[in-house]
Protein backbone atom coordinates (compact mmCIF):
# COMPACT_ATOMS: atom_id res chain seq x y z
CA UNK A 1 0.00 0.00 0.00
CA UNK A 2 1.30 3.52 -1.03
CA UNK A 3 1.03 6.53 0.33
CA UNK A 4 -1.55 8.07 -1.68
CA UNK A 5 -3.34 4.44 -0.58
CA UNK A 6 -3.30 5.31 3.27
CA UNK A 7 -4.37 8.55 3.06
CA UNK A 8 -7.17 7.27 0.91
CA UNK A 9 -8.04 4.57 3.52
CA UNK A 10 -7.75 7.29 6.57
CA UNK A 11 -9.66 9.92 4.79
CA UNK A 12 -12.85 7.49 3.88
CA UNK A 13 -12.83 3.50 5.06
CA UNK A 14 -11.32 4.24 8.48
CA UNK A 15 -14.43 7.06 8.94
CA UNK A 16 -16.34 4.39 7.40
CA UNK A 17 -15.58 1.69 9.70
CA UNK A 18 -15.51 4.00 12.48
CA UNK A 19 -19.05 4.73 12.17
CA UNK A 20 -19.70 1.28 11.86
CA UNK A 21 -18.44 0.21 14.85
CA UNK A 22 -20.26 2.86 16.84
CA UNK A 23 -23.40 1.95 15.24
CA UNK A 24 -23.08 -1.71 15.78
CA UNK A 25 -22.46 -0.48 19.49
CA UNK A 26 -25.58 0.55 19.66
CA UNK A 27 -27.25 -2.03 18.11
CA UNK A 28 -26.05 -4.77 20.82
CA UNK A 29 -26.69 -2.03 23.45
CA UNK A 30 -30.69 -2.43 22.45
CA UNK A 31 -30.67 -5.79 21.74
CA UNK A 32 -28.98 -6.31 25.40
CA UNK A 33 -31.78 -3.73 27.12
CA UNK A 34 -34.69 -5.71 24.81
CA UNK A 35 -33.33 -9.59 25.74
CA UNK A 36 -33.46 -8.34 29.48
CA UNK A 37 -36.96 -6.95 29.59
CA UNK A 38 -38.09 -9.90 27.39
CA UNK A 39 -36.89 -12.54 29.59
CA UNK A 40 -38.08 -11.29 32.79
CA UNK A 41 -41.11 -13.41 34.02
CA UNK A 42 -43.35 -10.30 34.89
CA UNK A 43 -42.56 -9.98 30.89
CA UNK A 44 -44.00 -12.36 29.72
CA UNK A 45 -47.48 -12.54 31.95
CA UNK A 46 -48.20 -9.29 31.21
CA UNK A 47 -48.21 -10.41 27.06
CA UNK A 48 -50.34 -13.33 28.41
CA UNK A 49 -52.56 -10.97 29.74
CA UNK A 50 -52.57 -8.49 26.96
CA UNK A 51 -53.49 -11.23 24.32
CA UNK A 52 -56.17 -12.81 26.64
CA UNK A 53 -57.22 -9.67 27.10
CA UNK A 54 -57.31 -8.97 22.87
CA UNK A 55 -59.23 -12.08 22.56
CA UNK A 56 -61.81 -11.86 25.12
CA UNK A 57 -60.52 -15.35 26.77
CA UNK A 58 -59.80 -16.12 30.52
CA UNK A 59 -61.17 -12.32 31.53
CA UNK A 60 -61.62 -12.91 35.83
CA UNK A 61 -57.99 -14.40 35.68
CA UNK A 62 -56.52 -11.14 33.40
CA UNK A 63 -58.20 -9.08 35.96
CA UNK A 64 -56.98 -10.75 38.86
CA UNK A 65 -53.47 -10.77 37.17
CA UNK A 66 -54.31 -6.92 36.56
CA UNK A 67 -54.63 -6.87 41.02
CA UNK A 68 -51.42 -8.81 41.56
CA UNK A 69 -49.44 -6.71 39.39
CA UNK A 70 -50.62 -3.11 40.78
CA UNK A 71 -50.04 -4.81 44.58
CA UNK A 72 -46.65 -5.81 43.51
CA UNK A 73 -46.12 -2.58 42.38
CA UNK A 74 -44.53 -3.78 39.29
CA UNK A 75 -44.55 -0.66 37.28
CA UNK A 76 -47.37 2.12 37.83
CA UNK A 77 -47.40 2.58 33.75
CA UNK A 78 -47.74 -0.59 33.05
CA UNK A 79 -50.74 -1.51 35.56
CA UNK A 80 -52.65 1.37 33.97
CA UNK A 81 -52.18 0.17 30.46
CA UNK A 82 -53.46 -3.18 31.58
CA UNK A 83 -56.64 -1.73 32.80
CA UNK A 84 -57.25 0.83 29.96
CA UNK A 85 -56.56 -2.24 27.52
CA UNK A 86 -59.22 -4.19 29.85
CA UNK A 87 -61.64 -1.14 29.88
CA UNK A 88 -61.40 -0.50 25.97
CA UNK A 89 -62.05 -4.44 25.00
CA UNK A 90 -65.01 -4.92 27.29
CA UNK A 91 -66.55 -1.17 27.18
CA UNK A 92 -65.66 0.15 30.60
CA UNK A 93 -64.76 -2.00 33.92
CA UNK A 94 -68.03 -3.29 35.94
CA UNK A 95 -68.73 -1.32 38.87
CA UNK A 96 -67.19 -3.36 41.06
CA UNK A 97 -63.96 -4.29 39.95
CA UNK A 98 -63.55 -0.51 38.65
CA UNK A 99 -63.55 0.73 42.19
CA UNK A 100 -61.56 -2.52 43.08
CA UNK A 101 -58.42 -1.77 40.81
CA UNK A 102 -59.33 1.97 41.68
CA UNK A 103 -59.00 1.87 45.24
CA UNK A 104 -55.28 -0.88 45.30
CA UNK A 105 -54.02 1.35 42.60
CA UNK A 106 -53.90 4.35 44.61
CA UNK A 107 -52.93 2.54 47.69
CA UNK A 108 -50.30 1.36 45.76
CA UNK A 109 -49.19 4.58 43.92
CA UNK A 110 -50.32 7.00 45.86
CA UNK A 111 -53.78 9.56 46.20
CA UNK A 112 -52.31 12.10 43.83
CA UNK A 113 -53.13 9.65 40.79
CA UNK A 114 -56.83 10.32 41.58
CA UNK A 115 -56.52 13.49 38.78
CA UNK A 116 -54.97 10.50 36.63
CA UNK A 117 -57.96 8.29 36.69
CA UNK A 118 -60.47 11.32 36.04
CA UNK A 119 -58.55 12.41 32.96
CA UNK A 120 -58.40 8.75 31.76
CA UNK A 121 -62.41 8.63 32.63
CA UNK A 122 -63.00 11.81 30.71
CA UNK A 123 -61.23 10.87 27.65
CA UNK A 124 -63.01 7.40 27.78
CA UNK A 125 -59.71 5.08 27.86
CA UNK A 126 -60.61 3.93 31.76
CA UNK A 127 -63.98 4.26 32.17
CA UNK A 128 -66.73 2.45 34.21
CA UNK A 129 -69.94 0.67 33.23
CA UNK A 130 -73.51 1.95 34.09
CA UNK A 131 -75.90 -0.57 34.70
CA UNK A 132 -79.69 -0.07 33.42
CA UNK A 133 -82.36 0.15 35.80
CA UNK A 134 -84.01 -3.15 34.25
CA UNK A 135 -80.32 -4.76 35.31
CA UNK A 136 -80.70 -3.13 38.70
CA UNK A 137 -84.06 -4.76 39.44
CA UNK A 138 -83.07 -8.39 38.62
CA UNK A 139 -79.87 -8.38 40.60
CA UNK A 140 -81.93 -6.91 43.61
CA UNK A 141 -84.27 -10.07 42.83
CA UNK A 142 -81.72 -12.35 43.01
CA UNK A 143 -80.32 -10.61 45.62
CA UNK A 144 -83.17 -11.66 47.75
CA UNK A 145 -82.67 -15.37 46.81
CA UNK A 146 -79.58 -16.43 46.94
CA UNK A 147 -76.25 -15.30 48.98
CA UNK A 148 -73.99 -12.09 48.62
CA UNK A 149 -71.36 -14.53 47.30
CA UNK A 150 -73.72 -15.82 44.25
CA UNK A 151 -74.89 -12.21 44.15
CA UNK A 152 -71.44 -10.95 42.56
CA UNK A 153 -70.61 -13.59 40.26
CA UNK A 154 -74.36 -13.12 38.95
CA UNK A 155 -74.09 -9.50 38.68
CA UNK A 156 -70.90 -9.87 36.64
CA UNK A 157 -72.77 -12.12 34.53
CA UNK A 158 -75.15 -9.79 33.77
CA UNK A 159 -73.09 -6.93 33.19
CA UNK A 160 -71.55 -8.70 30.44
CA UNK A 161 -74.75 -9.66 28.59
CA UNK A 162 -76.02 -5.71 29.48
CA UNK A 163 -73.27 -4.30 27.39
CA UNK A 164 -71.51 -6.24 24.45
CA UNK A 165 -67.86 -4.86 23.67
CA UNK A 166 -67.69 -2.72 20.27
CA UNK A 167 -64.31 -3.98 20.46
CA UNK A 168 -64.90 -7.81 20.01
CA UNK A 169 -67.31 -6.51 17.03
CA UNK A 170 -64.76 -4.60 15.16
CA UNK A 171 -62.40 -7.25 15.84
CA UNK A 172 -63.92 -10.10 14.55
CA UNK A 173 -65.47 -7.68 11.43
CA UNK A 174 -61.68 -5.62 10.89
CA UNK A 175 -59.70 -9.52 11.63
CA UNK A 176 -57.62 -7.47 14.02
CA UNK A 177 -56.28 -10.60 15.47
CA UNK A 178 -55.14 -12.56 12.83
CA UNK A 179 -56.14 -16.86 12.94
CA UNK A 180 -52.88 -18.23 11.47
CA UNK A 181 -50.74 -20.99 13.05
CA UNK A 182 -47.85 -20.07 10.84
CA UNK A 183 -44.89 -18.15 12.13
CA UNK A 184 -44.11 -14.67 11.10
CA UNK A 185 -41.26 -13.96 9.24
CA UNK A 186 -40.25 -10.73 10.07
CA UNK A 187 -38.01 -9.49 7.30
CA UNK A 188 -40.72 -10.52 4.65
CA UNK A 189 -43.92 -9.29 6.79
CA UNK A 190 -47.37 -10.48 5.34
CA UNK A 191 -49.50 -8.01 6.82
CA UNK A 192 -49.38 -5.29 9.35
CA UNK A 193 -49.89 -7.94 12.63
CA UNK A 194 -45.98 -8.72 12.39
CA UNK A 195 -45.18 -5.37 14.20
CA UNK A 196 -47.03 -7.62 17.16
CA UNK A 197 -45.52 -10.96 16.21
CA UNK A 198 -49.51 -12.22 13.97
CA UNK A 199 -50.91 -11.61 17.51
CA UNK A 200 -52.60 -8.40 16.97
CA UNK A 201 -53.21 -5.84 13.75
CA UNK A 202 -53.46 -1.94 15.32
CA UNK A 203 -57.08 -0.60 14.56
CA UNK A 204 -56.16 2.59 13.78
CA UNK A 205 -53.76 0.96 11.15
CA UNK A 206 -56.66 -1.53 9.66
CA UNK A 207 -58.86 1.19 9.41
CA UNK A 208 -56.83 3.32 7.38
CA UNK A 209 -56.11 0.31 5.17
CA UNK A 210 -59.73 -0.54 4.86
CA UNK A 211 -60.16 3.31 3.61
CA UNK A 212 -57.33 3.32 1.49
CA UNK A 213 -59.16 0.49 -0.31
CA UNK A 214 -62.14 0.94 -0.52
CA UNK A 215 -61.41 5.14 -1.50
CA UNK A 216 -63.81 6.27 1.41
CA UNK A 217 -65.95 5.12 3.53
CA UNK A 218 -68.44 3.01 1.61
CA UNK A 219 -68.89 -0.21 3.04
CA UNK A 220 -67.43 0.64 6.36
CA UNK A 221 -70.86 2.05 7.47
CA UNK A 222 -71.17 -0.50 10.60
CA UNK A 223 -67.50 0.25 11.45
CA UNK A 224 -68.46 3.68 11.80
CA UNK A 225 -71.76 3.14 14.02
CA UNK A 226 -69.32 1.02 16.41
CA UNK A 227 -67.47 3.58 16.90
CA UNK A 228 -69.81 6.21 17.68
CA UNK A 229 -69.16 8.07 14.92
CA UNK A 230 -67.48 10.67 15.60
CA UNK A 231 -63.54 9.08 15.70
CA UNK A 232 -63.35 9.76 12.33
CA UNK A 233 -64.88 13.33 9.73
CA UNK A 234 -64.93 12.57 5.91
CA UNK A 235 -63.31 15.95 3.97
CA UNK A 236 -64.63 15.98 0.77
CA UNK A 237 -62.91 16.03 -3.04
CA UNK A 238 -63.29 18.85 -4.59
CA UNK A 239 -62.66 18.81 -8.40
CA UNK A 240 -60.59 21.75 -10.22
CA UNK A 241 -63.48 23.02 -12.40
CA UNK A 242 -61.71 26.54 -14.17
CA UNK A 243 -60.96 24.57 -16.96
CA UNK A 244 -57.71 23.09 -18.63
């Protein structure tokens, strides 16, 4: 190697290679931090409990498993996107295991998240189910017939049947949670749900697919009802008309 050589080599590879190597440096670095958080055991319950959550299966245990990790005090975050997932999925939290998960959270956390639960409420992510007075009247029937114990797990029974979750409807009508035993190869993705491993396809992102599509909203009419509405305005085309 010549002269001329080197100073090519220090002038361009070598600032190549440097930036390389500090690049691949931080490469490991995250995949060190993501291996970590992946392999802890509170890791991998709380996906558990997001995808039974998602799917509607095993709901008592994800709530229970919702109470465990707020007394454990796992992560503060982490327990309130557990019960905003739970809320969203099955329209708002029955009474009483709203003021349940209420109550340890703040015993947990502390009374100053009691703001943090009202904003949640208001912007409907954690919100709390209102039973109809036709609801009211057969649980106070029951009430009168069997014990406080069979009271609950009755109430909870009809809670569920009072309000269906919009979610589970635009889930099973949107596929947001793809049925596919085949594994998911990541560097050629088949559809959106790889971001989640095929477990789970973002509505947001569906939606806009669906739209995309479909050039509007036709055919997405019950989409729209199920979600009130008003999540989404239509802006219409407008045509350039002054001539060519």
């Amino acid at each position: 190697m010549d002269i001329k050589q080197m100073k090519d080599f220090v002038s361009q590879e070598l600032k190549t290679l440097k930036q390389e190597h500090r690049l691949l440096s931080l490469h490991i670095g995250a995949c060190e931090s993501i291996m970590k958080k992946k392999t802890k055991q509170d890791f991998q319950e709380l996906l558990k409990s997001e995808h039974a959550l998602l799917e509607g299966f095993e709901i008592r245990e994800s709530t229970s498993c919702i109470e465990e990790h707020v007394n454990r005090q796992i992560s503060p975050l982490e327990s309130l996107r557990l019960m905003c997932l739970l809320s969203l999925t099955e329209n708002g939290l029955i009474s009483k295991d709203y003021r349940s998960l209420k109550t340890q959270y703040l015993q947990s956390y502390g009374y100053d998240h009691i703001l943090t639960f009202a904003n949640l409420k208001q912007i409907g992510l954690l919100t709390e189910q209102q039973p109809g007075e036709t609801l009211t009247a057969v649980e106070s029937t029951m009430g009168k017939l069997v014990t406080d114990k069979a009271v609950g797990k009755l109430t909870d029974a009809f809670s569920s049947l009072a309000r269906k979750s919009h979610f589970r409807a635009l889930s099973k009508r949107l596929n947001l949670i793809p049925r596919t035993e085949e594994e998911y190869d990541l560097k050629v993705p088949r559809d959106m749900a790889y971001v989640f491993s095929g477990a789970y396809v973002p509505l947001s992102c569906k939606i806009i697919e669906q739209v995309l599509e479909r050039d509007g909203w036709a055919g997405m009419e019950e989409v729209s009802r199920l979600l009130n509405n008003n999540e989404f305005i239509t802006v219409g085309k407008f045509l350039n008309c002054s001539g060519p």
